[in-house]
Protein backbone atom coordinates (compact mmCIF):
# COMPACT_ATOMS: atom_id res chain seq x y z
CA UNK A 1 10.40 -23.75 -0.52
CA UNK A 2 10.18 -19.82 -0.47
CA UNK A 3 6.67 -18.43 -0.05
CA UNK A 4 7.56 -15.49 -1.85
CA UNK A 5 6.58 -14.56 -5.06
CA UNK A 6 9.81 -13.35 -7.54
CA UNK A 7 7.85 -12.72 -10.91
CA UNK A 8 4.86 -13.62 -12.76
CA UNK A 9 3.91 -16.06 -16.39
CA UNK A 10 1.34 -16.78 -18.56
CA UNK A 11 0.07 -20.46 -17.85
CA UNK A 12 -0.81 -23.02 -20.15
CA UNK A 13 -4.54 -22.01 -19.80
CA UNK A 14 -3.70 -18.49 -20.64
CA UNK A 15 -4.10 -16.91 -17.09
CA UNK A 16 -1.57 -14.99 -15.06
CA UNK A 17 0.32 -17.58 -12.88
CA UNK A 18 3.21 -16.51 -9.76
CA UNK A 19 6.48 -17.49 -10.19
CA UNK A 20 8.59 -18.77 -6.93
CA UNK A 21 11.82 -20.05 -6.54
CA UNK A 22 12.89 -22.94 -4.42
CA UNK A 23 15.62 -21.73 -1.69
CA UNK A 24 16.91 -25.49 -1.88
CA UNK A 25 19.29 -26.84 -4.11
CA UNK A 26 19.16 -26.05 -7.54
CA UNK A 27 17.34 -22.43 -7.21
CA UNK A 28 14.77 -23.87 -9.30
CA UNK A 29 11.79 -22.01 -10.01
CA UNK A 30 8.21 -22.92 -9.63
CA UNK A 31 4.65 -21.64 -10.71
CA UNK A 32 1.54 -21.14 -8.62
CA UNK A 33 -1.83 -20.61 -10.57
CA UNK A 34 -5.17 -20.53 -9.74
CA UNK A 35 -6.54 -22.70 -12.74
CA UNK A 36 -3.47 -25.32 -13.17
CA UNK A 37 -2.10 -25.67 -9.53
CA UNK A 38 1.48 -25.63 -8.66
CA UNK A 39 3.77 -26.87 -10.80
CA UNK A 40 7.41 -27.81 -9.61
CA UNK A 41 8.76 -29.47 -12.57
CA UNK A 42 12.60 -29.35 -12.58
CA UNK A 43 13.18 -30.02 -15.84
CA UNK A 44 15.85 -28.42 -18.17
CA UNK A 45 13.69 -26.73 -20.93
CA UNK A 46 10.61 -25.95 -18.17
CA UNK A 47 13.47 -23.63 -15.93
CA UNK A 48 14.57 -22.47 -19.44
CA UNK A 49 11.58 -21.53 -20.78
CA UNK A 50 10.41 -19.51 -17.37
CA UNK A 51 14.01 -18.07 -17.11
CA UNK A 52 13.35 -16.78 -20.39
CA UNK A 53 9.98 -15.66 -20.07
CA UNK A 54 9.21 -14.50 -16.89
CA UNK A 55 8.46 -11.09 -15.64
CA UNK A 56 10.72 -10.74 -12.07
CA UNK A 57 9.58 -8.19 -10.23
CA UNK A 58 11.68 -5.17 -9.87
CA UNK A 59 13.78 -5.63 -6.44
CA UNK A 60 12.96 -9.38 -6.05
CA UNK A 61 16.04 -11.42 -5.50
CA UNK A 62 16.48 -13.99 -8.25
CA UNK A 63 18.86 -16.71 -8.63
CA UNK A 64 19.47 -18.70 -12.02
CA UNK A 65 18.40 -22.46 -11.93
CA UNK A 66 21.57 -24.74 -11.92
CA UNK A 67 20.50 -26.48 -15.25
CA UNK A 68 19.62 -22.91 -17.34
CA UNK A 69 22.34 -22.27 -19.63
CA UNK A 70 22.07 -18.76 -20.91
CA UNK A 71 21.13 -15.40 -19.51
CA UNK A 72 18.25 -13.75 -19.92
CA UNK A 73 17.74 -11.81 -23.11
CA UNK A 74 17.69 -8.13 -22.38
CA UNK A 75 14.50 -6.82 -23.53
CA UNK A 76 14.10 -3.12 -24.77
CA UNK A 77 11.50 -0.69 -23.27
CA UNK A 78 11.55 0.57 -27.50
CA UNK A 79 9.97 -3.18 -28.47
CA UNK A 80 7.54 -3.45 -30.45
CA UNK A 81 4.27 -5.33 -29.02
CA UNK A 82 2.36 -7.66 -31.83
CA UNK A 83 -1.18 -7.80 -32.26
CA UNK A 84 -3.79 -10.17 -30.64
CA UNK A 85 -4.73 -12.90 -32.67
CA UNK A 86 -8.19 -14.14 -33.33
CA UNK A 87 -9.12 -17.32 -33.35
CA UNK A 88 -12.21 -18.51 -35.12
CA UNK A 89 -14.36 -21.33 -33.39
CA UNK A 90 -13.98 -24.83 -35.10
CA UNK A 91 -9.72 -24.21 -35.18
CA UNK A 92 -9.33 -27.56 -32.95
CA UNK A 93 -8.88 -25.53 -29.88
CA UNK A 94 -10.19 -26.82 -26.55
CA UNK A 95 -13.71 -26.68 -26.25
CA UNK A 96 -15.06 -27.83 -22.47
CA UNK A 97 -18.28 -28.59 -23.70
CA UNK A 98 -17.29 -31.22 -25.77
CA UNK A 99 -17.50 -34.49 -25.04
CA UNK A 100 -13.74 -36.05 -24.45
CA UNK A 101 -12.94 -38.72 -27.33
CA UNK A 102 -11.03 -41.60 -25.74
CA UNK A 103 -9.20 -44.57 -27.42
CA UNK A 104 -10.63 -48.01 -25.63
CA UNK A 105 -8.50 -51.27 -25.98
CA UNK A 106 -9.11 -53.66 -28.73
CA UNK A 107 -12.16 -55.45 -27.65
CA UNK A 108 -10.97 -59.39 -26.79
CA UNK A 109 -13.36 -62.04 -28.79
CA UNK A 110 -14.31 -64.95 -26.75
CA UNK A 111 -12.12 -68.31 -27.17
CA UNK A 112 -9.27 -65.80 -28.49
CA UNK A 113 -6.84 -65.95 -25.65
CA UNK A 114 -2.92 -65.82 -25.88
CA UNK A 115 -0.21 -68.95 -24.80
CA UNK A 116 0.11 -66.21 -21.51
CA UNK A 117 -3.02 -66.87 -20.35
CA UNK A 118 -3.12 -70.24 -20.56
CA UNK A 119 0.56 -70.46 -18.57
CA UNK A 120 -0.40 -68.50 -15.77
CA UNK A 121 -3.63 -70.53 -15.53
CA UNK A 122 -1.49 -74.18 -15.51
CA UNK A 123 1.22 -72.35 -13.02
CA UNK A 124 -1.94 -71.88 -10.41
CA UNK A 125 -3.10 -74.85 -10.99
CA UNK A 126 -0.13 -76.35 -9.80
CA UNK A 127 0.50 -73.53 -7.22
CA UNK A 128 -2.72 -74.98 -6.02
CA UNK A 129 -2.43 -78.40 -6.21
CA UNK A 130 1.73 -77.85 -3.99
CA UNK A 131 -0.43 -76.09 -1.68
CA UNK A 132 -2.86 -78.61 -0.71
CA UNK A 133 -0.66 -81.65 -0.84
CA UNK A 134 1.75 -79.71 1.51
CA UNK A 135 -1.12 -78.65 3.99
CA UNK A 136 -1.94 -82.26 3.83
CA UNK A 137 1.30 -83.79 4.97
């Protein structure tokens, strides 16, 4: 892979991350960010969506990924930039500080146990049983 940065995006985390393309097969690009890591997903839409949203830097030789479709929309210097949104605590955005709800398996009650169970326990049985009678002979 080339060491060399060709543009930059905005992460999933909302920082800055560098944008690299593999020199192998495929030209596909990959990003390198301090907060996520590097991520070299190959993906149709991922490719897409950097091809489409990247900043290259000016001079920086960039190939398009085999599986990107379109080119790049041209983007006037005369566009207009929106406004930053606020977002008010309590939206459902991610919070570190709280605690991580997880979905646990049903819980099992005791002398509830399915027809697999049971089969696997007679099939070691007579694993078992083979076993020592050959061992035996």
């Amino acid at each position: 892979m080339s060491e060399k940065t060709v543009g930059h995006i905005q992460c999933a985390a909302g920082n800055r991350a560098e944008v690299r393309q593999a020199v192998r097969r495929g030209n596909h690009f990959y990003t390198v960010c301090d907060c996520c890591g590097t991520n070299q997903g190959t993906g149709k839409a991922r490719q897409q969506w950097i091809w489409d949203n990247a900043e290259f830097i000016a001079g920086a030789t960039v190939k398009k990924p085999i599986n990107v479709t379109d080119e790049k929309p041209v983007v006037s210097e005369s566009s207009v930039e929106s406004e930053p949104v606020q977002i008010e605590a309590g939206t459902g955005d991610f919070d570190p500080a709280e605690p991580v709800e997880t979905e646990s398996a049903p819980a099992v009650k005791t002398g509830e146990t399915g027809m697999g169970s049971k089969l696997v326990g007679v099939g070691l049985l007579l694993a078992s049983g083979l076993g020592a009678w050959l061992w035996n002979r």
